[in-house]
Protein backbone atom coordinates (compact mmCIF):
# COMPACT_ATOMS: atom_id res chain seq x y z
CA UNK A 1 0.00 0.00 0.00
CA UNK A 2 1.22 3.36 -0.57
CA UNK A 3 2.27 6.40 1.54
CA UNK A 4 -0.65 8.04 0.58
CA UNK A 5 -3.11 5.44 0.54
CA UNK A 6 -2.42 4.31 3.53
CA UNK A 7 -2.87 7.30 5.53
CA UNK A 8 -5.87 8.13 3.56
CA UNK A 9 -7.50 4.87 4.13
CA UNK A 10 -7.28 5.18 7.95
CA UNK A 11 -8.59 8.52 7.53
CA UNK A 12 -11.31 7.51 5.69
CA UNK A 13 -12.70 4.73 8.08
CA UNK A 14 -12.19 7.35 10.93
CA UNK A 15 -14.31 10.14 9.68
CA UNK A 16 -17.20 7.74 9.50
CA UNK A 17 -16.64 7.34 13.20
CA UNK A 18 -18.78 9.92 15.63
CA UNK A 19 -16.22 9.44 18.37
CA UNK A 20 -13.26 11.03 16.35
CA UNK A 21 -13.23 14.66 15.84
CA UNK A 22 -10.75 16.24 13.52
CA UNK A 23 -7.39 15.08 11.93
CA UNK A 24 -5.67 15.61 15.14
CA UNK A 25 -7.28 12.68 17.02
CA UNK A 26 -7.74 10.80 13.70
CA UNK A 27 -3.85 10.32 13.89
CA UNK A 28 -3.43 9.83 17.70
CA UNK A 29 -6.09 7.02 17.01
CA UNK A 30 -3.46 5.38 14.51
CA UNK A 31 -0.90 6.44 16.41
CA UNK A 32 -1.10 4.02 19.48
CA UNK A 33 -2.75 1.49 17.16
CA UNK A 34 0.57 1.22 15.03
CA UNK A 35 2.79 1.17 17.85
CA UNK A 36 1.31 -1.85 19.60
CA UNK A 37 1.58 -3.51 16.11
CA UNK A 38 5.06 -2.43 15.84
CA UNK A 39 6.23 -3.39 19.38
CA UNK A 40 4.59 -6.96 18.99
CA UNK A 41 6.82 -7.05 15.99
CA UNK A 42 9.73 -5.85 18.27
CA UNK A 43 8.82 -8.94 20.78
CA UNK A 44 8.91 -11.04 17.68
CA UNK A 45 12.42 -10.16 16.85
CA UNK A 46 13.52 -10.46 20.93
CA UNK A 47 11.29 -13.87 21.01
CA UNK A 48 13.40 -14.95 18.40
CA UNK A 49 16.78 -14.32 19.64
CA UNK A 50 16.50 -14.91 23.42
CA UNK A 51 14.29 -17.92 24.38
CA UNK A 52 13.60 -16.87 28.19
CA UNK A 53 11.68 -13.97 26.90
CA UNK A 54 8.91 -13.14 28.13
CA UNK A 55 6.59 -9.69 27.45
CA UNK A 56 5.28 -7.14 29.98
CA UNK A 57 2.14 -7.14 28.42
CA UNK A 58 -0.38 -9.93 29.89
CA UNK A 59 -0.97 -12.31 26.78
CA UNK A 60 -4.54 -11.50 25.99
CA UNK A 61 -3.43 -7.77 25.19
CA UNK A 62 -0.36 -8.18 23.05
CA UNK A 63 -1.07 -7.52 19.28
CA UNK A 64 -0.99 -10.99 18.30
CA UNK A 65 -3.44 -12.24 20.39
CA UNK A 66 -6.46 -9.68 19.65
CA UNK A 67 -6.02 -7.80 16.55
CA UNK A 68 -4.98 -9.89 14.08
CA UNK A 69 -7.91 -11.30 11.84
CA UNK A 70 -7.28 -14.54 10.47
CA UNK A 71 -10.43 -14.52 8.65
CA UNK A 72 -12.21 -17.47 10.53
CA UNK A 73 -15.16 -15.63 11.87
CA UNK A 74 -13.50 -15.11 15.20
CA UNK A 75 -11.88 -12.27 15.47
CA UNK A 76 -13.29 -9.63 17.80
CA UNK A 77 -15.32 -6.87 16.21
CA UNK A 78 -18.36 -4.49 16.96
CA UNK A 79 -19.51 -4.06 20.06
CA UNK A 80 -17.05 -6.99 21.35
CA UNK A 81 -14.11 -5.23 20.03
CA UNK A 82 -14.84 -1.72 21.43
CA UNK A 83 -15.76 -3.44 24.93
CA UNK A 84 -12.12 -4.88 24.98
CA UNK A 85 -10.22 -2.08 23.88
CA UNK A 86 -11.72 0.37 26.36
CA UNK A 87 -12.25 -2.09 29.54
CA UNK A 88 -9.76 -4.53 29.28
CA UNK A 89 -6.72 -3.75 26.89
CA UNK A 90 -6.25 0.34 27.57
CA UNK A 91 -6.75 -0.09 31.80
CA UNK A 92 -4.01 -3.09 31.40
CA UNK A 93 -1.63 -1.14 29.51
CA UNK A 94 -1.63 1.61 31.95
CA UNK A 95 -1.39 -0.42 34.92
CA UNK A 96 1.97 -1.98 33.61
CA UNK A 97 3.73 -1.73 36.84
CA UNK A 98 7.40 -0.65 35.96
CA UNK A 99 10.51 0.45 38.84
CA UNK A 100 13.69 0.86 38.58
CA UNK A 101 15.07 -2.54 37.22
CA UNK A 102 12.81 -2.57 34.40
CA UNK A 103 14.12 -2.78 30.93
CA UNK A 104 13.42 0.49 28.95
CA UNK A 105 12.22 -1.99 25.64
CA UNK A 106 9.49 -2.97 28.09
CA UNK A 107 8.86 0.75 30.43
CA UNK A 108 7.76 1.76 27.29
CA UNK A 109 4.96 0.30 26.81
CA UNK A 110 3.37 1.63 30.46
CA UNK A 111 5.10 5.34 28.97
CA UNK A 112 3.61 5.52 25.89
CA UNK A 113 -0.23 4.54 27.58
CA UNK A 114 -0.07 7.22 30.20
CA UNK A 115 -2.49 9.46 28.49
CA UNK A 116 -3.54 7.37 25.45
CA UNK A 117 -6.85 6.96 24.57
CA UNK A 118 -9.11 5.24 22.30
CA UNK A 119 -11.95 8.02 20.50
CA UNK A 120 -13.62 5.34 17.95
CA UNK A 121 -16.96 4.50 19.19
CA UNK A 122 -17.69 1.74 16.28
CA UNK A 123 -16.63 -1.49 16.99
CA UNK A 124 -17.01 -2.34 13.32
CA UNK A 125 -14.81 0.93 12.14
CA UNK A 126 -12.07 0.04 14.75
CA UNK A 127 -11.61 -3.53 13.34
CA UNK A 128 -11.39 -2.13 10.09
CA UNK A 129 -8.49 0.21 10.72
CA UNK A 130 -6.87 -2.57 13.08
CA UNK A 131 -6.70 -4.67 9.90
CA UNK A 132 -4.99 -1.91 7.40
CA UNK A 133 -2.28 -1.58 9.91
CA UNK A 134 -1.68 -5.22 10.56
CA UNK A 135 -1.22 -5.74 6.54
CA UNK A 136 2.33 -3.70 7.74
CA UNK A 137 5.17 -6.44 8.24
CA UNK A 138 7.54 -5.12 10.80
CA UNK A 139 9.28 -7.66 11.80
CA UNK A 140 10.68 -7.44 7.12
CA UNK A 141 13.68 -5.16 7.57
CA UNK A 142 12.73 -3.81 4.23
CA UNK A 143 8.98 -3.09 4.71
CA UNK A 144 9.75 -1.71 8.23
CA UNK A 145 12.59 1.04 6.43
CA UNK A 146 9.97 1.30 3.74
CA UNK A 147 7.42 2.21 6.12
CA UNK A 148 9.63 5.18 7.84
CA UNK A 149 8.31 7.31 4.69
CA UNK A 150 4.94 6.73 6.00
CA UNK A 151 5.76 7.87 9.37
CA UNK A 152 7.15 10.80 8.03
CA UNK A 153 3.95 11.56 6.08
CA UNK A 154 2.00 11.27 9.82
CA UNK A 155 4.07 13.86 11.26
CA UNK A 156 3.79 15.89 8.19
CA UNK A 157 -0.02 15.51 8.36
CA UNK A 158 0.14 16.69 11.86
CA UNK A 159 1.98 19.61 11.65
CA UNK A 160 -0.87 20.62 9.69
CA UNK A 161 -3.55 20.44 12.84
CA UNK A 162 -3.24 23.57 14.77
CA UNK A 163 -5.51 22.45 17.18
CA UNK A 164 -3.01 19.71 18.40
CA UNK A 165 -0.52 22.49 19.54
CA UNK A 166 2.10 19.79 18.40
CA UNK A 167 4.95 21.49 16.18
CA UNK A 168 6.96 19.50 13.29
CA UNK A 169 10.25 20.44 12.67
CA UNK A 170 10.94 20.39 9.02
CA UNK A 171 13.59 17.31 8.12
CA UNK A 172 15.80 19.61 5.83
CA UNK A 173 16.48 21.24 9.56
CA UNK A 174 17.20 18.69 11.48
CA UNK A 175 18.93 17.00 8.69
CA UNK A 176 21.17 20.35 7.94
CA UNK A 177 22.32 20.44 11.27
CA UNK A 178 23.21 17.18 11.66
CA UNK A 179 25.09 16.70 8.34
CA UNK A 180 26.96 20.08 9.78
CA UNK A 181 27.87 18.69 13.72
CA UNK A 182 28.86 15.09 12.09
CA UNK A 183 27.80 12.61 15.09
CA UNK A 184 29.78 9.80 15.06
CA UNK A 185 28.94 6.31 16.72
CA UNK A 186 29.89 6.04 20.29
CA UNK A 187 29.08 9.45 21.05
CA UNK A 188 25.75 10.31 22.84
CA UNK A 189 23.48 12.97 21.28
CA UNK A 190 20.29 14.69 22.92
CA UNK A 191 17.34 16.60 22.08
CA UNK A 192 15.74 17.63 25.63
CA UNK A 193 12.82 18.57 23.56
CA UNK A 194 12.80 16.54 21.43
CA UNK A 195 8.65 16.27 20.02
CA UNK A 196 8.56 13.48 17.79
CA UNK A 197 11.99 12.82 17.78
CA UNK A 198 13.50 14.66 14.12
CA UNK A 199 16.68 15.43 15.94
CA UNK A 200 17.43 11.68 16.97
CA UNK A 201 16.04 10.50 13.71
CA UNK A 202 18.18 12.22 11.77
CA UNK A 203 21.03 11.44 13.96
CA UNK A 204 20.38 7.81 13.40
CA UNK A 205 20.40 8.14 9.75
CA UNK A 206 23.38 9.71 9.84
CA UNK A 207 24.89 7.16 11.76
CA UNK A 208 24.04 3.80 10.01
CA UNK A 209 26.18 3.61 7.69
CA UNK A 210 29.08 4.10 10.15
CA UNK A 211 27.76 0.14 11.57
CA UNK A 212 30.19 -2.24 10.85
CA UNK A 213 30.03 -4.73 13.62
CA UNK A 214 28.15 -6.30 16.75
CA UNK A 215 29.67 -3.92 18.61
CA UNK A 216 28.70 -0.92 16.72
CA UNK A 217 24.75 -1.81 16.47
CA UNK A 218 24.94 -1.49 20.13
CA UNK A 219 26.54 1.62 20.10
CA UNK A 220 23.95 2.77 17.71
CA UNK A 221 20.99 1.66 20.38
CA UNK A 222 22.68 4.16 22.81
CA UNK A 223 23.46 6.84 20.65
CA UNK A 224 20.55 9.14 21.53
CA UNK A 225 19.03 10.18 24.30
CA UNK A 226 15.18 12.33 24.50
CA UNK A 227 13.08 14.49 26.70
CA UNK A 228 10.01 15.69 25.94
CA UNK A 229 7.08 16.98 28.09
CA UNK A 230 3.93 16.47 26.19
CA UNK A 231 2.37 12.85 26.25
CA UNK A 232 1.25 12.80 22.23
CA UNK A 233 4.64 13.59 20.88
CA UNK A 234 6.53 11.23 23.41
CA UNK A 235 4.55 8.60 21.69
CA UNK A 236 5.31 9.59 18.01
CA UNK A 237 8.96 9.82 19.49
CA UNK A 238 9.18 6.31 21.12
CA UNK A 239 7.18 4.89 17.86
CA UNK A 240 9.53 6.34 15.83
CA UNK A 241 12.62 5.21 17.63
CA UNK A 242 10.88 1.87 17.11
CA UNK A 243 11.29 1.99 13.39
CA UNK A 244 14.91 2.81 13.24
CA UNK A 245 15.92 0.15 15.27
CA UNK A 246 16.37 1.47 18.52
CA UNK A 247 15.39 -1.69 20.89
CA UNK A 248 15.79 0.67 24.43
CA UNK A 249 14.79 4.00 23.17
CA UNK A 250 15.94 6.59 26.23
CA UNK A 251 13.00 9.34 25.64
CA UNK A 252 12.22 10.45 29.43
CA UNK A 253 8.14 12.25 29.47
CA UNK A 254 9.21 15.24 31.18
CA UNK A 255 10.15 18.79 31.93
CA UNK A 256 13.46 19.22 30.81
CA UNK A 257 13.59 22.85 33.02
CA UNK A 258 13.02 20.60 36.18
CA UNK A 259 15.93 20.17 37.45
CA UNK A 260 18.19 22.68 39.05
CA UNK A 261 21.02 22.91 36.54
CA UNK A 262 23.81 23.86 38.95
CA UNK A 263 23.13 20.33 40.16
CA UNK A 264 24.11 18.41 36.65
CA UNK A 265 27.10 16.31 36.87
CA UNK A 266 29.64 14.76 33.82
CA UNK A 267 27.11 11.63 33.81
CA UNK A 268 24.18 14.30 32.69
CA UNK A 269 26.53 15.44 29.94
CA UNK A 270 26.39 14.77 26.28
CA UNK A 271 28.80 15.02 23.27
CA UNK A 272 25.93 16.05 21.03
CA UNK A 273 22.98 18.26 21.33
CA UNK A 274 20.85 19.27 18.59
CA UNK A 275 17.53 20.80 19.35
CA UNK A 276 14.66 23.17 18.29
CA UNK A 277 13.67 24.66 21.69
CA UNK A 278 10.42 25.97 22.33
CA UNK A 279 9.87 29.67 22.42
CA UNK A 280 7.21 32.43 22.65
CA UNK A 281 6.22 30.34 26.00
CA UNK A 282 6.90 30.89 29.51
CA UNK A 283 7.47 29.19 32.69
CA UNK A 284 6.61 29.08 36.09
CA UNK A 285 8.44 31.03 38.74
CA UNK A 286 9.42 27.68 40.56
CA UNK A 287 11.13 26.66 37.10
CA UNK A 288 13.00 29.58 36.84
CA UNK A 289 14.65 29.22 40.64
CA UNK A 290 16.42 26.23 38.61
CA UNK A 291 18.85 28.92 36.83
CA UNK A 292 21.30 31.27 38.24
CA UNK A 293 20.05 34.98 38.81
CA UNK A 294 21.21 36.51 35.79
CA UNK A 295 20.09 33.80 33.80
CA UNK A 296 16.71 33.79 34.74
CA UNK A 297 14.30 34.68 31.91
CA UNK A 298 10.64 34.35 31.03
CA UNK A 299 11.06 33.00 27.87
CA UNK A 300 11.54 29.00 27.37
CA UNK A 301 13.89 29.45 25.11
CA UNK A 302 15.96 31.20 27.11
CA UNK A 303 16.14 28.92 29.40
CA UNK A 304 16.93 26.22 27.45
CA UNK A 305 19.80 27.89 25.95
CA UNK A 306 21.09 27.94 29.46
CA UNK A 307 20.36 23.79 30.03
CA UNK A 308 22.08 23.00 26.78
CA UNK A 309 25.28 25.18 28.22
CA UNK A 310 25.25 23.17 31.59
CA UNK A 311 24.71 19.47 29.71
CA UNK A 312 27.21 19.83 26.98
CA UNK A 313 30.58 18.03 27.75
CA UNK A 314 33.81 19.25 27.29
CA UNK A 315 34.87 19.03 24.02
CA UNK A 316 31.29 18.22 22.64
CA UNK A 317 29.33 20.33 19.83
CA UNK A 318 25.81 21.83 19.63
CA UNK A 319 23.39 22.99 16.76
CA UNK A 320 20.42 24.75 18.46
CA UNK A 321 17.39 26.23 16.59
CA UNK A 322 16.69 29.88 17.89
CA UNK A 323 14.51 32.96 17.05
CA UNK A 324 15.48 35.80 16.52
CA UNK A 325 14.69 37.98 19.53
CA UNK A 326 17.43 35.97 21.07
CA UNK A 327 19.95 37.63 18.67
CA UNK A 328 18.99 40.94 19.34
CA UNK A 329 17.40 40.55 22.83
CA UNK A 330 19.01 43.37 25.40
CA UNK A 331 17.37 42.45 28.03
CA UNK A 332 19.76 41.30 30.78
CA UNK A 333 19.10 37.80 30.95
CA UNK A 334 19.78 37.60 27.47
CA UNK A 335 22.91 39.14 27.05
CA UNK A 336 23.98 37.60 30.53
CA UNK A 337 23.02 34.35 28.45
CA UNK A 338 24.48 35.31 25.64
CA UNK A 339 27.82 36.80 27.53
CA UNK A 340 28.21 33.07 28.90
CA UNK A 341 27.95 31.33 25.44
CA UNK A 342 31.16 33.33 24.02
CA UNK A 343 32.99 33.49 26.73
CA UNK A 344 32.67 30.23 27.85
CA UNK A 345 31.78 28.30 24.53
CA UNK A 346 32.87 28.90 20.91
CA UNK A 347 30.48 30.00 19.25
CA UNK A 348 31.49 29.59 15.35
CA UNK A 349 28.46 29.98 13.16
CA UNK A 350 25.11 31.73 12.98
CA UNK A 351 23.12 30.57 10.17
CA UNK A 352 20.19 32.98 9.30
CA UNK A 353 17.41 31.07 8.25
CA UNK A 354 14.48 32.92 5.26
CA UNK A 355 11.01 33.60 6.52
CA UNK A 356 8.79 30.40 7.02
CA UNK A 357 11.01 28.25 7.16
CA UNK A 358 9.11 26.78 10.10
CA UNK A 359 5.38 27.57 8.26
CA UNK A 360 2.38 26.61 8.48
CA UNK A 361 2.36 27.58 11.93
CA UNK A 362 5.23 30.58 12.34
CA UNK A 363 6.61 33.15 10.10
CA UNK A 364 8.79 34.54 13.32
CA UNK A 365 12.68 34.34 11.75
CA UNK A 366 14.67 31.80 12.86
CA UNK A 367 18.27 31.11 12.96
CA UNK A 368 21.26 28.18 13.70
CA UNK A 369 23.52 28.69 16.60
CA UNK A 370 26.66 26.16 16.22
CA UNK A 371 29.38 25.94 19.07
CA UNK A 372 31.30 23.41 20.83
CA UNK A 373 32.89 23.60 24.28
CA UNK A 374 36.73 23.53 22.85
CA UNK A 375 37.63 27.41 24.07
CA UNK A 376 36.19 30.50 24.11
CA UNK A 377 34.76 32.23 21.34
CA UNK A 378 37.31 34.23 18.95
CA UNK A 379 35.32 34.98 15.69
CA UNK A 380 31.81 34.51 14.60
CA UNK A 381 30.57 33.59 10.95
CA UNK A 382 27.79 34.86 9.81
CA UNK A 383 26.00 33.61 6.94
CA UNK A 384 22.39 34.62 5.37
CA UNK A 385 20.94 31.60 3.21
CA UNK A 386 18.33 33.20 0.71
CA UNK A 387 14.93 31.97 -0.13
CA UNK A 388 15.69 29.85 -2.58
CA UNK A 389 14.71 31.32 -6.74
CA UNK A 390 11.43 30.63 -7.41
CA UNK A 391 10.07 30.84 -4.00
CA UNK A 392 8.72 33.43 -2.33
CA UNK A 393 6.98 31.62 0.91
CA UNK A 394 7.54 27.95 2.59
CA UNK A 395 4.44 26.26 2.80
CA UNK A 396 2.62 23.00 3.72
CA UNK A 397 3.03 21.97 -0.18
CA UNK A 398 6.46 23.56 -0.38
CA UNK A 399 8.11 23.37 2.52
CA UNK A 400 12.32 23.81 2.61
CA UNK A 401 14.54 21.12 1.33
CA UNK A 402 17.67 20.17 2.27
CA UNK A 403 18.73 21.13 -1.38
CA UNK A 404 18.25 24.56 -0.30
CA UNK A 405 21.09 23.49 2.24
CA UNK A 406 23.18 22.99 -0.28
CA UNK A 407 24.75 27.18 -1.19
CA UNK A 408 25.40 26.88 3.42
CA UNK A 409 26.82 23.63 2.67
CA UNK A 410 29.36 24.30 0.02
CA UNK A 411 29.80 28.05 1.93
CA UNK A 412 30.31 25.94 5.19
CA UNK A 413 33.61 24.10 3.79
CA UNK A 414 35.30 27.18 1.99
CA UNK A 415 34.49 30.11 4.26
CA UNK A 416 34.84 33.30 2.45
CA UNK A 417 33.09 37.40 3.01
CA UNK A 418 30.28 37.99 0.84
CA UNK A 419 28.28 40.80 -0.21
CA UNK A 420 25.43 41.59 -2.31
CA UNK A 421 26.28 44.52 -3.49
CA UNK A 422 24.69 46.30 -0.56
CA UNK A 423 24.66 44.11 2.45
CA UNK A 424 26.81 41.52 3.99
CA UNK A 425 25.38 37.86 3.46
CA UNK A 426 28.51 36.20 5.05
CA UNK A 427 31.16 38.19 7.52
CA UNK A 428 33.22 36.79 10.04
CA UNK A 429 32.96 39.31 13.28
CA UNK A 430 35.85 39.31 15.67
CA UNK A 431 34.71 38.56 19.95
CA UNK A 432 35.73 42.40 20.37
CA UNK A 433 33.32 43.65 17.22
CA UNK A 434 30.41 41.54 19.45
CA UNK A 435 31.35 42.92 22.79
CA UNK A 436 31.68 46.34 21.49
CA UNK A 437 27.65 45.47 20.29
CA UNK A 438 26.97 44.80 23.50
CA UNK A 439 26.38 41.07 22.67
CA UNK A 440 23.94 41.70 19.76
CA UNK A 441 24.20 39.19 16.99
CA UNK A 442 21.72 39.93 14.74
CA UNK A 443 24.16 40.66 11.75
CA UNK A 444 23.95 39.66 8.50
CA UNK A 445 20.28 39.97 8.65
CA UNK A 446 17.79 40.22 5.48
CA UNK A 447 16.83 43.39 3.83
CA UNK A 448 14.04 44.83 4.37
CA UNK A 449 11.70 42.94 2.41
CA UNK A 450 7.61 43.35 0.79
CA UNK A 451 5.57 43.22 3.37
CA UNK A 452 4.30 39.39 3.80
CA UNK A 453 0.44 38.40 3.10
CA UNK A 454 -0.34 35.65 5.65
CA UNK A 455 -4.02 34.05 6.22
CA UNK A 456 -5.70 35.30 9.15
CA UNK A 457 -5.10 31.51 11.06
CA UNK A 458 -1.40 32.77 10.58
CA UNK A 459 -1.48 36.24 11.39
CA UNK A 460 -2.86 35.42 14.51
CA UNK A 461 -0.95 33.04 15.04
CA UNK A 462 2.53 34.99 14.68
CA UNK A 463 0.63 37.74 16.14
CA UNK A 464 0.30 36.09 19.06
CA UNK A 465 3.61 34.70 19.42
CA UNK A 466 5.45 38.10 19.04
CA UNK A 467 3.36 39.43 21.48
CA UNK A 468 4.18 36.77 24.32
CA UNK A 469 7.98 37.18 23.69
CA UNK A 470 7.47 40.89 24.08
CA UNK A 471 5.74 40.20 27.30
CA UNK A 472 8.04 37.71 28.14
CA UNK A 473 10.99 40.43 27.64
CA UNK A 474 8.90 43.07 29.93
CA UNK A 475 8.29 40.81 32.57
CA UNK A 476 12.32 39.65 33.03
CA UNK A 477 12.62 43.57 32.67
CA UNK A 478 10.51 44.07 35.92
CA UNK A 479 11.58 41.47 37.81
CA UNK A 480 15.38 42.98 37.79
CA UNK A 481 14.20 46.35 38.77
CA UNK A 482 11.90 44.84 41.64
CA UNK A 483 15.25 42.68 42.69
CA UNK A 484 17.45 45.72 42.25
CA UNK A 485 14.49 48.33 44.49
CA UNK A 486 14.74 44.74 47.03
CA UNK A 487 18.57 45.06 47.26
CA UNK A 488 18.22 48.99 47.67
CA UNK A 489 15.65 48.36 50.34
């Protein structure tokens, strides 16, 4: 069946379905579906190899054992079905009971259920979808790889659905930055927000072809390492970890800001860390107490900036997605922020990315921060990559390629100054240019362009977003003159 088919098909049978409202819960509903039939393809594979297995699901809930329909008139369906799904299978799955000694390949299962749930009310729909997505062989090497493209089209679909506040980073991204930091099998790379896992995908395509041996593979199951907060994307993240192999996928469903970071030791360090932090958002005062005074900010990305400085090892490399209000931001948490990553990192590049690059759901500029923790920083390159000819927006339909990469990439290995004619597109800045700026690094921006059209969805929708980083911005603003009337006090 084909990318397209497939999806649509499930789609299909779920619209006829009064318990599922929108795209959004369509593709949860297939979402926990396809991992159970992927993980009992999983147990297959551990079944085969290692004859004391034995699953943490009970053996009237695995996969095998309901949902596959071996056309003899008794498989469950209707009323039947529905009954077991929402009495039996979904209240076993959460009460998995998991500690400390359990094997992540089987924690997972209890993880991914937390806050699952099944919408379909038809018992005669449900079977229907249950049998396009057992067609799937997972436990074929080829169908399973072949199936990734599917995946893909999922989280493409879903980026779509504002509704499901879930954001899809585009895979020319994640793919750019990777192909630029060049993991390399044995080191450990994290995302510690990582949504439906593009960062560690793309980290373990990159690092496949670098398997050569026994002892590789395993280094490849331990090569990435995940955090995310939100229960729907942990799923998509653990499913897709699933599909490329990963037998203990390390995704923790959490708060990355949690924990104070003064308290992070070697062992909480990675060599790697790519990431697309969240911004426009803000936390709570208690999450804030985590960071040193003049660190503290009000907006999330801010604050992961800071995490990613305390987790990165010595000697290990970063690519981090960032707006750009952190580039110009004067507040003083940012420049304190900013003060700390070039004086205690080197910070080497600054890729600034065109306008919706990140669209459907933003057209607020974005730009690639890469240092590594080797010294401190001495120069800066700058470098503006252009909409590509022919383009005038990103969309859903056209969204960036890594093709478009490719004028960074060949830039990236032969770095030179260039100018338009009338403004710089790459410049190297010296650490004594950037102090002088008083830490300001939006340079070699983009000229002042034709004012964007955007749908109202949109306009509201960046609207909103540049208003809460404003906000954001005000509120770190008052909190340093309240601390500073305090001290005067």
């Amino acid at each position: 069946m084909s990318i397209t088919s497939f999806v649509k098909t499930l789609q299909n049978i779920m619209r006829n379905d009064a318990g599922v409202s929108g795209d959004a819960q369509r593709i949860e509903q297939i979402v926990w579906m396809l991992f159970l039939k992927i993980y009992d393809a999983k147990e297959e594979l551990w079944e085969f190899h290692n004859e004391d297995f034995t699953s943490i699901i009970s053996e009237d809930c695995r996969w095998r054992n309901w949902a596959v329909d071996l056309k003899d008139g008794e498989s469950m369906t209707g009323e039947k079905l529905l009954t077991f799904v929402n009495n039996e299978l979904f209240p076993a799955l959460k009460a998995i009971d998991v500690d400390e000694n359990t094997p992540i390949s089987k924690a997972i299962v209890k993880f991914a259920f937390e806050d699952a749930y099944n919408y379909m009310k038809d018992g005669v729909l449900l079977r229907q979808a249950v049998n396009v997505i057992d067609q799937i062989d997972f436990t074929d090497y080829k169908e399973r790889h072949a199936f990734n493209e599917i995946y893909e089209q999922i989280l493409k679909d879903l980026q779509a659905q504002r509704a499901s506040g879930e954001y899809y980073s585009p895979r020319a991204t994640t793919d750019f930055i990777t192909q630029m930091i060049q993991p390399q099998l044995g080191e450990r790379m994290a995302d510690f927000a990582c949504g439906t896992g593009g960062f560690l995908t793309s980290t373990l395509n990159y690092l496949e072809p670098q398997i050569k041996t026994v002892e590789d593979r395993e280094l490849y199951n331990q090569s990435v390492f995940g955090i995310e907060k939100k229960a729907f994307p942990y799923l998509l993240a653990i499913t897709n970890l699933l599909l490329h192999d990963i037998d203990d996928p390390v995704i923790i469903h959490g708060n990355s800001l949690d924990k104070n970071v003064r308290d992070y030791t070697d062992k909480d360090k990675f060599d790697v860390i790519m990431m697309n932090p969240p911004y426009g958002g803000s936390e709570v005062d208690s999450i804030k107490m985590n960071f040193p005074m003049a660190l503290r900010s009000s907006e999330t990305a801010d604050l992961f900036m800071s995490t990613i400085m305390y987790r990165l090892k010595k000697n290990g490399r970063a690519g981090v997605i960032l707006p750009d209000g952190f580039l110009f931001g004067a507040d003083n948490a940012k420049k304190a922020i900013k003060e700390k990553l070039i004086k205690e990192f080197n910070l080497h590049t600054v890729i600034r990315l065109p306008h919706s690059v990140f669209a459907p759901y933003t057209s607020i500029r974005t730009n690639m921060l890469f240092f590594d923790k080797t010294k401190s920083t001495e120069d800066v390159w700058f470098y503006r990559l252009d909409m590509p000819d022919g383009y005038k927006n990103f969309s859903k339909t056209r969204p960036i390629k890594l093709e478009h990469f490719e004028p960074a990439m060949e830039w990236w290995e032969n770095r030179t100054e260039l100018n338009d004619g009338k403004y710089d597109k790459a410049r190297k800045y010296s650490v004594e240019e950037i102090t002088a700026l008083n830490y300001n690094l939006d340079l070699c921006g983009f000229p002042q362009e034709d004012e964007i059209i955007l749908d109202p969805h949109e306009l509201m929708s960046t609207y909103i977003e540049e208003r809460t980083q404003i906000n954001n911005e005000i509120d770190s603003i008052l909190v340093q003159i309240q601390e500073m009337l305090g001290d005067a006090k």
